[in-house]
Protein backbone atom coordinates (compact mmCIF):
# COMPACT_ATOMS: atom_id res chain seq x y z
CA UNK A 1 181.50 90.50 117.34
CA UNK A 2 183.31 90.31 114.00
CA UNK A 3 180.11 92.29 112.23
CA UNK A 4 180.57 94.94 114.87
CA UNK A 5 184.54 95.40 113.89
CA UNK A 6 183.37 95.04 109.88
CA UNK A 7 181.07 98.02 110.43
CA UNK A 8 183.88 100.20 112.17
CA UNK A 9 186.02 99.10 109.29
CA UNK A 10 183.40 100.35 106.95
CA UNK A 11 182.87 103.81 108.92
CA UNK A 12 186.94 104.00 108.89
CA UNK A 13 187.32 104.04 104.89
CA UNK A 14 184.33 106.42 104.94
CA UNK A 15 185.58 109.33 106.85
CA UNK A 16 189.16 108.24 105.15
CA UNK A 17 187.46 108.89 101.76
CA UNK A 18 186.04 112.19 103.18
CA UNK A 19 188.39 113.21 103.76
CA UNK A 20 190.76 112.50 100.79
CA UNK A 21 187.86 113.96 98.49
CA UNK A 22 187.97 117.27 100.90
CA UNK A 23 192.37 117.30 99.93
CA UNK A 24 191.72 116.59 96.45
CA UNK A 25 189.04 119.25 96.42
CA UNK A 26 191.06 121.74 97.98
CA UNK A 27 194.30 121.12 96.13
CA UNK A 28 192.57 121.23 92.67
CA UNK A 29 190.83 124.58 93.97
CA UNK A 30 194.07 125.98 95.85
């Protein structure tokens, strides 16, 4: 199922970019 492995993909970079923006938050406010 090659939609089923693009939607994992997909949920991958989202909880990546989660959590980069939660870093980034708490470096700027560290």
């Amino acid at each position: 199922m090659l939609l089923a492995s693009v939607f994992d993909m997909i949920s991958m970079i989202e909880s990546s970019a989660f959590l980069l923006k939660n870093i980034i938050q708490g470096s700027i406010l560290g």
